[in-house]
PDB file of N, CA and C in Angstrom:
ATOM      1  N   UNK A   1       2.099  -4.437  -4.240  1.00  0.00           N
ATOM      2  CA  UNK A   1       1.304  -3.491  -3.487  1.00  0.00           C
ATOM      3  C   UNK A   1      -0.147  -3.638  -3.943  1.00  0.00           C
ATOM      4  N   UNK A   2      -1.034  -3.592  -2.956  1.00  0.00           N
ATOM      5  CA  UNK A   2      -2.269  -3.642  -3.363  1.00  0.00           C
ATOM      6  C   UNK A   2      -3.152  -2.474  -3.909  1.00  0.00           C
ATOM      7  N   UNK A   3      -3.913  -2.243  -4.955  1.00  0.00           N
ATOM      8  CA  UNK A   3      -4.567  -1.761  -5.331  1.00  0.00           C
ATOM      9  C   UNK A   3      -6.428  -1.954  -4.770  1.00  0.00           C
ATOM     10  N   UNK A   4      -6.395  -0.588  -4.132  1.00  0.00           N
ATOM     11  CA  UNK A   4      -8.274  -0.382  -3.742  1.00  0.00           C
ATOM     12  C   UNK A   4      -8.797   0.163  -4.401  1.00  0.00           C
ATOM     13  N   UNK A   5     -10.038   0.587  -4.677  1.00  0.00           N
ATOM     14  CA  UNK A   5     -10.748   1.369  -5.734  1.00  0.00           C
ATOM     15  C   UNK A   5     -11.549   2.662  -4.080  1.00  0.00           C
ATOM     16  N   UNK A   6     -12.140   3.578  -4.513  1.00  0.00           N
ATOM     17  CA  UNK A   6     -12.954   4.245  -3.270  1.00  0.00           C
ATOM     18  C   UNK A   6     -13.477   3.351  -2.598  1.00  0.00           C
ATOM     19  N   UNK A   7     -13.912   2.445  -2.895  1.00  0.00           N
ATOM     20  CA  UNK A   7     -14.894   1.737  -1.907  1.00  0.00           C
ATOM     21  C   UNK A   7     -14.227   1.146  -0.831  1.00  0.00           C
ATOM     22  N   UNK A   8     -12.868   0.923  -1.272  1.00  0.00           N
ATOM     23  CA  UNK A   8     -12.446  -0.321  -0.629  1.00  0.00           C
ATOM     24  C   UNK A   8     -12.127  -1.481  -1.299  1.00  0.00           C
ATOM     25  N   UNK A   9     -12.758  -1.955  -2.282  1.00  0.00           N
ATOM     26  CA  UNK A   9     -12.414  -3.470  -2.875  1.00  0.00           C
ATOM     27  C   UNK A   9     -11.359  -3.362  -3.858  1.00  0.00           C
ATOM     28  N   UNK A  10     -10.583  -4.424  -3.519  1.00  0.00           N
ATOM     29  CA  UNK A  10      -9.151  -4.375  -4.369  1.00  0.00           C
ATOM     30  C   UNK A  10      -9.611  -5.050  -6.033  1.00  0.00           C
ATOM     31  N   UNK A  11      -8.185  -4.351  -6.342  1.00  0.00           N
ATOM     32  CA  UNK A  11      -8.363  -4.413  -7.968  1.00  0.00           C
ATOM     33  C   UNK A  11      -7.276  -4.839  -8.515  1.00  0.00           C
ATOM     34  N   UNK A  12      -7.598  -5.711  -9.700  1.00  0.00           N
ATOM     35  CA  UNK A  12      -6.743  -6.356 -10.436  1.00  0.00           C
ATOM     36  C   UNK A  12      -5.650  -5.623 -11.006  1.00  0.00           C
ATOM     37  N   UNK A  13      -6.506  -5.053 -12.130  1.00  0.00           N
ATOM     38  CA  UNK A  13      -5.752  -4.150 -13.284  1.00  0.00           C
ATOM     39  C   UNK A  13      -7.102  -3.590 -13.797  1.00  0.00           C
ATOM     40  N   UNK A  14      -6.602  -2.290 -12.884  1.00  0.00           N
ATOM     41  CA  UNK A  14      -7.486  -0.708 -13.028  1.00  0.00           C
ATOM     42  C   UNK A  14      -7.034  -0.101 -14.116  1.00  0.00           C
ATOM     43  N   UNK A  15      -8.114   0.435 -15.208  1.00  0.00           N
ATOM     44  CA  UNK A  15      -7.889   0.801 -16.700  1.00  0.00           C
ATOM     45  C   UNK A  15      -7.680   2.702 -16.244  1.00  0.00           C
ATOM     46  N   UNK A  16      -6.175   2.464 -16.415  1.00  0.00           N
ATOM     47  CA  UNK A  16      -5.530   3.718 -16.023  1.00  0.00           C
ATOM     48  C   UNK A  16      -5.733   4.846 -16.496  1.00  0.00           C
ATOM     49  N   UNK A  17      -6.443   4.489 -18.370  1.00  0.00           N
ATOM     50  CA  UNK A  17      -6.947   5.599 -19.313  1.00  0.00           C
ATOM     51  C   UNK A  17      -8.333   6.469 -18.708  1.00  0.00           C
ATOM     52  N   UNK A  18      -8.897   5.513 -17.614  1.00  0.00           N
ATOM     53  CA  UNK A  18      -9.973   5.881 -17.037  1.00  0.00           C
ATOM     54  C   UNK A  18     -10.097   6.467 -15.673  1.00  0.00           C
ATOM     55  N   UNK A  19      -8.967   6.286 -15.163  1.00  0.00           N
ATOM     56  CA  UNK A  19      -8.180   6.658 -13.390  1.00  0.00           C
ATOM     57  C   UNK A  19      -6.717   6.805 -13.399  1.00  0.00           C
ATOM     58  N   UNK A  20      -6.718   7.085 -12.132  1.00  0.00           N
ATOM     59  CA  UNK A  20      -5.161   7.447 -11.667  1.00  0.00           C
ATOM     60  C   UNK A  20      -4.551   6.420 -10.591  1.00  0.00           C
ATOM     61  N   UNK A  21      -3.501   6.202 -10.174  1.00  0.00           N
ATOM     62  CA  UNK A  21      -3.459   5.949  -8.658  1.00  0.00           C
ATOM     63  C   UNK A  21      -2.839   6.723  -8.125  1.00  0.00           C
ATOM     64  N   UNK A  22      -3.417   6.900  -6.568  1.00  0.00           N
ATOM     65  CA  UNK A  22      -1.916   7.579  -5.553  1.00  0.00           C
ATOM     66  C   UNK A  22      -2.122   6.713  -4.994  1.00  0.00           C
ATOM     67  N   UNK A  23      -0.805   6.921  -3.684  1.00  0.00           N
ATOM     68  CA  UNK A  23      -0.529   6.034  -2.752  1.00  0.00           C
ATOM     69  C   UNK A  23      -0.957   6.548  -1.456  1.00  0.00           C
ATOM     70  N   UNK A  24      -1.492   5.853  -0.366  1.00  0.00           N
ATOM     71  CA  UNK A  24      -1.792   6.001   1.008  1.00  0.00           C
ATOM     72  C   UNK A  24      -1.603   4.799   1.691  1.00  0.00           C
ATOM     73  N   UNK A  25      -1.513   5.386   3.236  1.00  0.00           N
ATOM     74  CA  UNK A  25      -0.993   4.590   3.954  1.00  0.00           C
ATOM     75  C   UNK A  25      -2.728   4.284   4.671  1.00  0.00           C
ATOM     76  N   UNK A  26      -2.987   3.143   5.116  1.00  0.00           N
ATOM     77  CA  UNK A  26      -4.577   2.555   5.469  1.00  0.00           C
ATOM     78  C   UNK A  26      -4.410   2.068   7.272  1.00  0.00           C
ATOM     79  N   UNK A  27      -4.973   2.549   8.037  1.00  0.00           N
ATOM     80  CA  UNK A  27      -5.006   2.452   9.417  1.00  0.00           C
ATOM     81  C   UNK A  27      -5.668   0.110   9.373  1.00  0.00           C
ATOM     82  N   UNK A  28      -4.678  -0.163   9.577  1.00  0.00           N
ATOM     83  CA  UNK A  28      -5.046  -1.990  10.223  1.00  0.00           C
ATOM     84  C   UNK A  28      -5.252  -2.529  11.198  1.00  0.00           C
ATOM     85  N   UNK A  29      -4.674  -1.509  12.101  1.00  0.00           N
ATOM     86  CA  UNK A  29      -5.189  -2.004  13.289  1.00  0.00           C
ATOM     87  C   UNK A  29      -4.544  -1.211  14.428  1.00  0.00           C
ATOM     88  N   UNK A  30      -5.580  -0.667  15.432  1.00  0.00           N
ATOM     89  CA  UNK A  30      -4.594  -0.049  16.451  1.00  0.00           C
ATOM     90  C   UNK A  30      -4.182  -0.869  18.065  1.00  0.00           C
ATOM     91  N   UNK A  31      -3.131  -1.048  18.228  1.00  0.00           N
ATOM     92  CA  UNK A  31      -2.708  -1.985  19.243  1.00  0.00           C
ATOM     93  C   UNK A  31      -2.551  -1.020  20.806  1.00  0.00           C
ATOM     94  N   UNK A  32      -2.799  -1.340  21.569  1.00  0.00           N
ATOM     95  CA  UNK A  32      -3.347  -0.841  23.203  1.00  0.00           C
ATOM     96  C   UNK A  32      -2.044  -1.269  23.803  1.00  0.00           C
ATOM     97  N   UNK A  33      -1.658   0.085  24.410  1.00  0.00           N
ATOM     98  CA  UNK A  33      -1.059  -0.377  25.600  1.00  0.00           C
ATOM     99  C   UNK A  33      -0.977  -1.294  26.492  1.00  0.00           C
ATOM    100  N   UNK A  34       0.466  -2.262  26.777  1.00  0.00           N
ATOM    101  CA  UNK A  34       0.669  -2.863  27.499  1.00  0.00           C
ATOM    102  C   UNK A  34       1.444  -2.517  29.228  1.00  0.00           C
ATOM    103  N   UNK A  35       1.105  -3.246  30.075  1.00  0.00           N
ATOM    104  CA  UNK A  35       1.823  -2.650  31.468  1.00  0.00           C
ATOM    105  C   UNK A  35       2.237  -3.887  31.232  1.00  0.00           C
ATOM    106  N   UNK A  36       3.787  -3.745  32.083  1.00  0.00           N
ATOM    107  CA  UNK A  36       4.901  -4.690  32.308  1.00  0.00           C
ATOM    108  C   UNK A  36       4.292  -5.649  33.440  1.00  0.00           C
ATOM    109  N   UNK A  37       4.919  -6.873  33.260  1.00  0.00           N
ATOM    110  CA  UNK A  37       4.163  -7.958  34.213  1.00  0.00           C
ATOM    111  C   UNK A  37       5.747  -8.771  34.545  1.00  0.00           C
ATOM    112  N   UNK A  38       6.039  -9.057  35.786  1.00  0.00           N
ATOM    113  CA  UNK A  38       6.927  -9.655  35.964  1.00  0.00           C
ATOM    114  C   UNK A  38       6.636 -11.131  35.931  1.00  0.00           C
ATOM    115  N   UNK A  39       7.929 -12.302  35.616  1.00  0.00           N
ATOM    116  CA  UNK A  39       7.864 -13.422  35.556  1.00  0.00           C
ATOM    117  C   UNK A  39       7.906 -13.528  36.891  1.00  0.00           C
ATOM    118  N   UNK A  40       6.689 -14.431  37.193  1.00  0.00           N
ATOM    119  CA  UNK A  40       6.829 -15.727  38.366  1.00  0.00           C
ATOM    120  C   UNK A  40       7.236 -17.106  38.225  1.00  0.00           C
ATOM    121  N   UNK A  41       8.197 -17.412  38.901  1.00  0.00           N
ATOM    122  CA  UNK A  41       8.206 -18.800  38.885  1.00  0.00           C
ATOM    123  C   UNK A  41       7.940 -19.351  40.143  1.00  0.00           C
ATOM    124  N   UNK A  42       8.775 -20.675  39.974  1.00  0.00           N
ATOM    125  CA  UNK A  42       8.905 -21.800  41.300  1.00  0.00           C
ATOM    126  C   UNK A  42       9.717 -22.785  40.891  1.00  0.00           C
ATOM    127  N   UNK A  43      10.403 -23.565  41.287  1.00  0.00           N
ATOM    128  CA  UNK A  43      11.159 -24.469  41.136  1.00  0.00           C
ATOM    129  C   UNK A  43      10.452 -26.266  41.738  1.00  0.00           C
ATOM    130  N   UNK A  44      10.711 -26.955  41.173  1.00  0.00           N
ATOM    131  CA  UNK A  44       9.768 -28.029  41.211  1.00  0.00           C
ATOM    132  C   UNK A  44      10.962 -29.573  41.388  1.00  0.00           C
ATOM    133  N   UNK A  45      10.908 -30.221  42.017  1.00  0.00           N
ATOM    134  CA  UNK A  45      11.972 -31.626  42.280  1.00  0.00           C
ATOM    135  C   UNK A  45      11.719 -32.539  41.219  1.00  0.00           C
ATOM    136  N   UNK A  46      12.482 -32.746  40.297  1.00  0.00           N
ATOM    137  CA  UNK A  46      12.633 -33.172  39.063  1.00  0.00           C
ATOM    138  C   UNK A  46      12.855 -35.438  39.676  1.00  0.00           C
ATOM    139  N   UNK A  47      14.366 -34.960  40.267  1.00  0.00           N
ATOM    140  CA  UNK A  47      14.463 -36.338  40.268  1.00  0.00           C
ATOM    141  C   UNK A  47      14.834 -36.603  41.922  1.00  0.00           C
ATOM    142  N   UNK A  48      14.669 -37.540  42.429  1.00  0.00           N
ATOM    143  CA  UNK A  48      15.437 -37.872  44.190  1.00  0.00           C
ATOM    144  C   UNK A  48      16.864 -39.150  43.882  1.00  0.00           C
ATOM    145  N   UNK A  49      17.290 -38.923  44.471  1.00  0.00           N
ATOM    146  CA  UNK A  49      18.534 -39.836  44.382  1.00  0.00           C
ATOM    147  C   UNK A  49      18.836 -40.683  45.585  1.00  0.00           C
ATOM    148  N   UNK A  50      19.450 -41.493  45.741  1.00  0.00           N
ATOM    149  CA  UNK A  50      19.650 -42.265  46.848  1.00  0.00           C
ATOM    150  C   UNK A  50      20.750 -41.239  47.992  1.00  0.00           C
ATOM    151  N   UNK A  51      21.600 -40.925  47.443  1.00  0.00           N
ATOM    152  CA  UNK A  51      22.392 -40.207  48.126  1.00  0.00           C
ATOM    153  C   UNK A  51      21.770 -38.627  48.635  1.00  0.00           C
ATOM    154  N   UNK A  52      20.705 -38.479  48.152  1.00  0.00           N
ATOM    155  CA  UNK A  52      20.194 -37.198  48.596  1.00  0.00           C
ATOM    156  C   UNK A  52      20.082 -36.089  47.780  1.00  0.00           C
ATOM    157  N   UNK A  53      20.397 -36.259  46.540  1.00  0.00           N
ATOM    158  CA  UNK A  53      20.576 -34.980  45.734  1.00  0.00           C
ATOM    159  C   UNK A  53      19.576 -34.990  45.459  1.00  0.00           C
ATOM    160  N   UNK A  54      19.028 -34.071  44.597  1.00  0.00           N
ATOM    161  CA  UNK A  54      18.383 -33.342  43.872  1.00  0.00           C
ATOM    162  C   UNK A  54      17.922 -33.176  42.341  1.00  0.00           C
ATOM    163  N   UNK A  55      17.662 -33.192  41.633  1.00  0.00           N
ATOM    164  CA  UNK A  55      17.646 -32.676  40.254  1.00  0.00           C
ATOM    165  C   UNK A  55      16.245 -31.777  40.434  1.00  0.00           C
ATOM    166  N   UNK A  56      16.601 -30.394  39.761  1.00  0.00           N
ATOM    167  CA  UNK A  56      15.234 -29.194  40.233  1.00  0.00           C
ATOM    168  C   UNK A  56      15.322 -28.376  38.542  1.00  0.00           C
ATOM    169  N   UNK A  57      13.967 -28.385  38.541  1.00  0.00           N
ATOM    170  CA  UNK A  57      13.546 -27.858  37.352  1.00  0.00           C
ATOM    171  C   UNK A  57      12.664 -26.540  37.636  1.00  0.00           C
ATOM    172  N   UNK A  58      13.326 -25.247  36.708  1.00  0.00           N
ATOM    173  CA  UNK A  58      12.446 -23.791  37.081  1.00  0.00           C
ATOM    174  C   UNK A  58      11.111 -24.436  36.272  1.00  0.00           C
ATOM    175  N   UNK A  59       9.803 -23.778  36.870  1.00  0.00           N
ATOM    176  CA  UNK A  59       8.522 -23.714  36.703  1.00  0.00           C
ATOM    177  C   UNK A  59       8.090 -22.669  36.162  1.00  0.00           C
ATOM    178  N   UNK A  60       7.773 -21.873  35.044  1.00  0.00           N
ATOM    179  CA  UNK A  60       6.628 -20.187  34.826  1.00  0.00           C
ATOM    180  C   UNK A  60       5.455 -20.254  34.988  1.00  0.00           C
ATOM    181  N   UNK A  61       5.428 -20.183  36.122  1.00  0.00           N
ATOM    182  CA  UNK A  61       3.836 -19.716  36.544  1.00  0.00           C
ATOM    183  C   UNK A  61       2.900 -18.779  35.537  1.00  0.00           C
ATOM    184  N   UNK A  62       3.966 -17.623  35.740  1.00  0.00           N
ATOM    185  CA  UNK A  62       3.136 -16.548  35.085  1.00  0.00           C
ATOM    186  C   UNK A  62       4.379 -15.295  33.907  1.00  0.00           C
ATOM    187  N   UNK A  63       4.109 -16.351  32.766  1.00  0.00           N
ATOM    188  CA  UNK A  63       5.529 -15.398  31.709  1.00  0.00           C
ATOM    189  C   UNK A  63       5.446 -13.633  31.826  1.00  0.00           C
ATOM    190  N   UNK A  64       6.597 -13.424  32.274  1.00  0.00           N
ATOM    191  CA  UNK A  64       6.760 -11.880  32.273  1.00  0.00           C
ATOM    192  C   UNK A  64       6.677 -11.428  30.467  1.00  0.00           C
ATOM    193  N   UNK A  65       6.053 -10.212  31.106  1.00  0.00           N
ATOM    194  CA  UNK A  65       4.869  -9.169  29.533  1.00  0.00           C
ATOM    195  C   UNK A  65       5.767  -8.295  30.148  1.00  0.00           C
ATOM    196  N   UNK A  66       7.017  -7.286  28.867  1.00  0.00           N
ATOM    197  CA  UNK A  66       7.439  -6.154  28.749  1.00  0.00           C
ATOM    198  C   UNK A  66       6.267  -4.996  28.369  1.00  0.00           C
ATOM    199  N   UNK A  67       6.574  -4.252  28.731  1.00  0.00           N
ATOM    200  CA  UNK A  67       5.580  -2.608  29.032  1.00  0.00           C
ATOM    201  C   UNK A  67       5.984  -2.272  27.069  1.00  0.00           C
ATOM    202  N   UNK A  68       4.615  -1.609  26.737  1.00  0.00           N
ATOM    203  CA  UNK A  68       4.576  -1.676  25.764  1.00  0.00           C
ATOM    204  C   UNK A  68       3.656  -0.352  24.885  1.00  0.00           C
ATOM    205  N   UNK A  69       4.305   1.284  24.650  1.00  0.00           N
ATOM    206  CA  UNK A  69       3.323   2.057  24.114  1.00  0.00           C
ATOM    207  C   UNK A  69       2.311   1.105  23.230  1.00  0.00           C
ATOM    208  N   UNK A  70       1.153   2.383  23.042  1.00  0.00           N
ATOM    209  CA  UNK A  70      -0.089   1.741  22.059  1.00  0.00           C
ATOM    210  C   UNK A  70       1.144   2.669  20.774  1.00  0.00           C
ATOM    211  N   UNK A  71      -0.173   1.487  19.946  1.00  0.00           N
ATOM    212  CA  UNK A  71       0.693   1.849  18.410  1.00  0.00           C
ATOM    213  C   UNK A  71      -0.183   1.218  17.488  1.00  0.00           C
ATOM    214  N   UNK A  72      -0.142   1.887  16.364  1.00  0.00           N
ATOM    215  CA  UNK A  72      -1.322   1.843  14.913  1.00  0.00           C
ATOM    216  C   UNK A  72      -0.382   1.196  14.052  1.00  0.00           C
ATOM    217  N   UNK A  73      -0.761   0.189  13.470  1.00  0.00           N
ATOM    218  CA  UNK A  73      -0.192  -0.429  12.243  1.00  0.00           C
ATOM    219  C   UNK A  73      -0.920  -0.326  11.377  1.00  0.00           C
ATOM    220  N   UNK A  74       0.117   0.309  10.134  1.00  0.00           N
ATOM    221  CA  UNK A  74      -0.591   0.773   8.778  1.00  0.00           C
ATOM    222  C   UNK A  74       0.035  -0.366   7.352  1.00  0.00           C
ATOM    223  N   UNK A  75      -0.936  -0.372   6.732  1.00  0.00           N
ATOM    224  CA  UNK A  75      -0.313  -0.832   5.028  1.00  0.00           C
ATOM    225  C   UNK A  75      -0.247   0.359   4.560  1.00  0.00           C
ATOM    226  N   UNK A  76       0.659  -0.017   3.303  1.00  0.00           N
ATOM    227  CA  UNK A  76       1.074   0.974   2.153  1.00  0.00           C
ATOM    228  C   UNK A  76       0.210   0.770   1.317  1.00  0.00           C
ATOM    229  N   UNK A  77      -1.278   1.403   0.339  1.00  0.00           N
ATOM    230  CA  UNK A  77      -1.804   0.687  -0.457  1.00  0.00           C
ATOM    231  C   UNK A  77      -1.977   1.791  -1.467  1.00  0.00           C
ATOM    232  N   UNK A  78      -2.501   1.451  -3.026  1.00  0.00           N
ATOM    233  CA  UNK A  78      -2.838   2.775  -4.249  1.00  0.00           C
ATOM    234  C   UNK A  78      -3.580   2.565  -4.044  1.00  0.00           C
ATOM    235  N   UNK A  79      -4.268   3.924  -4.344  1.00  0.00           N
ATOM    236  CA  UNK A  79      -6.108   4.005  -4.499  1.00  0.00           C
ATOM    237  C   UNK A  79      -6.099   4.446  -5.856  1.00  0.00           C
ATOM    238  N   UNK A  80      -7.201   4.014  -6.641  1.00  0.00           N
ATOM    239  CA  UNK A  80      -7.470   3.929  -8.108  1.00  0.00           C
ATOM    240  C   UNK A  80      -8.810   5.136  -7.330  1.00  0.00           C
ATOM    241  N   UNK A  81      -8.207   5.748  -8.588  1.00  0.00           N
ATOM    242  CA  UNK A  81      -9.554   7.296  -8.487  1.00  0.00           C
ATOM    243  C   UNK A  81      -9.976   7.199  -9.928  1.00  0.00           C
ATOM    244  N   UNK A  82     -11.110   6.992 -10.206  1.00  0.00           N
ATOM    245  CA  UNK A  82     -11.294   7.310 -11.459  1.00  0.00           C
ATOM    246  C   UNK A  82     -11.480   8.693 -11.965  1.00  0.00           C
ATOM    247  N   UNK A  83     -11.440   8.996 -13.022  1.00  0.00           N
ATOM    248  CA  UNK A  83     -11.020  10.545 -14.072  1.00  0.00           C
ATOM    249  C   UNK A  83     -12.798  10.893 -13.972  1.00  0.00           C
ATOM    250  N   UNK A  84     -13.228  12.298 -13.558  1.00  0.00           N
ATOM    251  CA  UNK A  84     -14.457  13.027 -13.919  1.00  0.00           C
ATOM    252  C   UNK A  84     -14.551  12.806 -15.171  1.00  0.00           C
ATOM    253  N   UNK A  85     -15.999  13.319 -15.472  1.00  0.00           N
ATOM    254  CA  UNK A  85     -16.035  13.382 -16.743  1.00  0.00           C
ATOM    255  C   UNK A  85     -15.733  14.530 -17.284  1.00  0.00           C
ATOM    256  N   UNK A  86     -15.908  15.708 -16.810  1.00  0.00           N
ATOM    257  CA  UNK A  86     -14.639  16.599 -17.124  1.00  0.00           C
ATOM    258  C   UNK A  86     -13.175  16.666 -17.628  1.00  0.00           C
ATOM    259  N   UNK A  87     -13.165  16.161 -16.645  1.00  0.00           N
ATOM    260  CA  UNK A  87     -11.029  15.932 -17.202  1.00  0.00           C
ATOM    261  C   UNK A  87     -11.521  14.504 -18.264  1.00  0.00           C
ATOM    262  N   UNK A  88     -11.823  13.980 -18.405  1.00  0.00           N
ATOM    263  CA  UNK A  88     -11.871  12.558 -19.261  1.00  0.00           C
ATOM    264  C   UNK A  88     -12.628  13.558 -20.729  1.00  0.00           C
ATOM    265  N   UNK A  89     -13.523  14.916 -20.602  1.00  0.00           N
ATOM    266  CA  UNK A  89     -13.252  15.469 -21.956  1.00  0.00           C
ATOM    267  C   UNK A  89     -12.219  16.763 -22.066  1.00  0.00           C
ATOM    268  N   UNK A  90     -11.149  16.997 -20.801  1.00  0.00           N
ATOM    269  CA  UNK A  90     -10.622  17.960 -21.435  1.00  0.00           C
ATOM    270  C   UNK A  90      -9.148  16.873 -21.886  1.00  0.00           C
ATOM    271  N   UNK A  91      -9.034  15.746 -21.397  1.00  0.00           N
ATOM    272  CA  UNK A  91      -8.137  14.807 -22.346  1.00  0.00           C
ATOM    273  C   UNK A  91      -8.504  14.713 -23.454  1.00  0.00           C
ATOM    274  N   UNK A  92      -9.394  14.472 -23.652  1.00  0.00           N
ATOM    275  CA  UNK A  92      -9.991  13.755 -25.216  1.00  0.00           C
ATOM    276  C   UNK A  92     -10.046  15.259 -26.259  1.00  0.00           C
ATOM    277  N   UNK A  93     -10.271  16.091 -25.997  1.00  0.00           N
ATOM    278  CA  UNK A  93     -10.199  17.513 -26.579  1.00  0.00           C
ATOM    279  C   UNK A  93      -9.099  18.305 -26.995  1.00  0.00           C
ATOM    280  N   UNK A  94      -9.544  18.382 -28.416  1.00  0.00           N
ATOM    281  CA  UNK A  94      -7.743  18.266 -29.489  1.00  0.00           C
ATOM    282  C   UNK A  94      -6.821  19.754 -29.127  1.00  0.00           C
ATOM    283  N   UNK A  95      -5.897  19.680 -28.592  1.00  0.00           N
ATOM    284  CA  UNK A  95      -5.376  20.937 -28.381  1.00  0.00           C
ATOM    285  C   UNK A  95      -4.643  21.664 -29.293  1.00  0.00           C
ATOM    286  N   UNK A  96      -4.540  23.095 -28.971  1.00  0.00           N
ATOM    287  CA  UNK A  96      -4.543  24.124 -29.984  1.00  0.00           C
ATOM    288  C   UNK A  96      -3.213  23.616 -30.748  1.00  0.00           C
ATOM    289  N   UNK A  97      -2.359  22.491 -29.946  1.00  0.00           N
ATOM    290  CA  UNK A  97      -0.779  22.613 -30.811  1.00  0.00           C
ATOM    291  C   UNK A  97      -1.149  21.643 -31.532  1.00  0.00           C
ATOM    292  N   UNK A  98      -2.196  20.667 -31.523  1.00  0.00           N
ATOM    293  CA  UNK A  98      -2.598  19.209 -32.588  1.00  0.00           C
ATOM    294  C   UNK A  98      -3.466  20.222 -33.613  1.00  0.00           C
ATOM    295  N   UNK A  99      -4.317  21.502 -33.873  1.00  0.00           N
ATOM    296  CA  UNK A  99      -4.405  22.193 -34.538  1.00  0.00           C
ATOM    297  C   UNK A  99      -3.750  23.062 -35.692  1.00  0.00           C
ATOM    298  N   UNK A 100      -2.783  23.317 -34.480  1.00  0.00           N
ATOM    299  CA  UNK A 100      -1.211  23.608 -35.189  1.00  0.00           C
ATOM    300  C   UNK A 100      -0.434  22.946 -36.176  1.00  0.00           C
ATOM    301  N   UNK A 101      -0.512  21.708 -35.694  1.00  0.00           N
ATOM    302  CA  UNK A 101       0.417  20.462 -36.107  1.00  0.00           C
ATOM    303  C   UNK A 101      -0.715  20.251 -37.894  1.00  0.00           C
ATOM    304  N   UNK A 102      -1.645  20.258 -37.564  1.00  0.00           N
ATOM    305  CA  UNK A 102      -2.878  19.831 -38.548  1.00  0.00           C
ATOM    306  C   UNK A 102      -2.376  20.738 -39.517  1.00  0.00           C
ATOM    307  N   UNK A 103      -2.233  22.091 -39.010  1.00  0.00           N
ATOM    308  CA  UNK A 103      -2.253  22.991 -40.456  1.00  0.00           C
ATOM    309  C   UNK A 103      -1.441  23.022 -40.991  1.00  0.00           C
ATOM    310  N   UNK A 104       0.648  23.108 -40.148  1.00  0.00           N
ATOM    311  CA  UNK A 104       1.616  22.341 -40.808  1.00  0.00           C
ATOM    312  C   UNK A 104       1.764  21.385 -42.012  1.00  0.00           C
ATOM    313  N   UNK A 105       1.218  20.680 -41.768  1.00  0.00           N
ATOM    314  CA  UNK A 105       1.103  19.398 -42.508  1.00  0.00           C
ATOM    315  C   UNK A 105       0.575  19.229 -43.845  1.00  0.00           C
ATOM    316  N   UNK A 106      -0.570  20.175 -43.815  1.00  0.00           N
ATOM    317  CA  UNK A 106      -2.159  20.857 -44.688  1.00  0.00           C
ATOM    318  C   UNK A 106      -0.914  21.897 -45.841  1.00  0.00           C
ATOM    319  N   UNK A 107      -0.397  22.348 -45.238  1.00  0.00           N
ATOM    320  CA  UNK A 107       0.394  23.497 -45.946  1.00  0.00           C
ATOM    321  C   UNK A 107       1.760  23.254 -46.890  1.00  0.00           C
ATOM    322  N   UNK A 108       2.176  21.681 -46.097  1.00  0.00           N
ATOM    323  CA  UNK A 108       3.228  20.932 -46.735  1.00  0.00           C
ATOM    324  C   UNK A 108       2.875  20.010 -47.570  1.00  0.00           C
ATOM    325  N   UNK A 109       1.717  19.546 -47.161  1.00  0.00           N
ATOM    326  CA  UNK A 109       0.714  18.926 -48.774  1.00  0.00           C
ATOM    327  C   UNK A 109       0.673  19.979 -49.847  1.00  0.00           C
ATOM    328  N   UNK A 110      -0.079  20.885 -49.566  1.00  0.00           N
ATOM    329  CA  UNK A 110      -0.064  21.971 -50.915  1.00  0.00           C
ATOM    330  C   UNK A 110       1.177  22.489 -51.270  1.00  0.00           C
ATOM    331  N   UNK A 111       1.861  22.568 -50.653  1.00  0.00           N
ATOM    332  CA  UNK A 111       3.593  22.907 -51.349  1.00  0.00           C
ATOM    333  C   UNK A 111       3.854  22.171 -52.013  1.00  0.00           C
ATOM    334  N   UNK A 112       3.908  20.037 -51.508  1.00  0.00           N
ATOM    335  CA  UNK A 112       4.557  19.159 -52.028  1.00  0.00           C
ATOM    336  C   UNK A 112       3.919  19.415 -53.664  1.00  0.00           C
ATOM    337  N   UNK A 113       2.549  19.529 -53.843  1.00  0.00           N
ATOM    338  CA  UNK A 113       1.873  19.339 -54.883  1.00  0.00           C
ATOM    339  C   UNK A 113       1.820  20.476 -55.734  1.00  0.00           C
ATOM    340  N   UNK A 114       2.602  21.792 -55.094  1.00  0.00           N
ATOM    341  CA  UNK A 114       2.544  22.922 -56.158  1.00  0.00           C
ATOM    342  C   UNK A 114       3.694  22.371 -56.659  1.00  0.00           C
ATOM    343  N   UNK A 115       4.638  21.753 -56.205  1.00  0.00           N
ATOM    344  CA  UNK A 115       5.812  21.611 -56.209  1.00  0.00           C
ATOM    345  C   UNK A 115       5.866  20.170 -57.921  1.00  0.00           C
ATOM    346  N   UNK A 116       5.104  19.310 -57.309  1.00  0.00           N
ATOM    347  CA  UNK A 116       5.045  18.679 -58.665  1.00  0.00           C
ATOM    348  C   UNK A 116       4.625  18.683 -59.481  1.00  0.00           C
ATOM    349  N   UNK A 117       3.804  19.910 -59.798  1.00  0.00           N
ATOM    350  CA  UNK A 117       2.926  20.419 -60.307  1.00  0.00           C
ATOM    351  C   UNK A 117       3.957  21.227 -61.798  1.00  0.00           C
ATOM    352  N   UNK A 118       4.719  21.530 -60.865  1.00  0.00           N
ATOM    353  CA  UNK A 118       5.378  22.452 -62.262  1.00  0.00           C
ATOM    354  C   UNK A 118       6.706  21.255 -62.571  1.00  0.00           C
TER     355      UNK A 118
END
C-alpha cells in the first residue's frame, strides 16, 4: 500500500516517532457514462468456387458498446500526518506514574541500604 505525506508525494519509510498513518480511499479517476451501441455488421464473399458455392465471412463495421453507469475509481492509500508540536511535547513529558515509578525505586534504594547497613 502506498504511503502519501499531506502534500501528496509518496513516502518511503515515514519516521512514525514523528507521525501517524490513517488510511483513505483517493478519488483516480471518474469514468462517464456510456450509451449502448449496437453491433453492425455485413458479410463479405470470402472464396467463389466452380460449382457455385460460397465461402462468406461476418465483417464489424461498427463493435457493439454495452450501456454503462458513470463510476469513480478509487485507491486505498495511508496518509502520514505528522505529530504537532504539542502532542510531540505532551509524549515526551514524564508522566505522573514514571514519577511514581521514580520514587518507588528511590525508597527501595534507601531500604536496600538501611538494610545493609545494620
Amino acid at each position: 500500500m502506498r504511503i502519501l505525506d499531506l502534500n501528496g508525494m509518496e513516502l518511503e519509510n515515514p519516521d512514525l516517532s514523528l507521525g501517524y498513518l490513517t488510511e483513505e480511499e483517493i478519488l483516480i479517476s471518474h469514468h462517464e457514462a456510456v450509451e449502448a451501441v449496437a453491433e453492425q455488421w455485413h458479410y463479405e464473399t470470402a472464396a467463389v468456387y466452380e460449382n457455385g458455392g460460397r465461402d462468406v465471412k461476418k465483417v464489424i463495421d461498427i463493435p457493439g458498446v454495452e450501456a454503462r453507469d458513470a463510476w469513480d475509481e478509487y485507491d486505498t492509500v495511508q496518509r502520514y500526518i505528522p505529530y504537532t508540536d504539542e502532542e510531540l511535547e505532551a509524549m515526551n513529558a514524564p508522566s505522573p506514574q514514571d514519577d511514581m515509578d521514580a520514587m518507588l525505586v528511590d525508597h527501595e534504594l534507601r531500604l536496600t541500604m538501611l538494610e545493609l547497613g545494620i
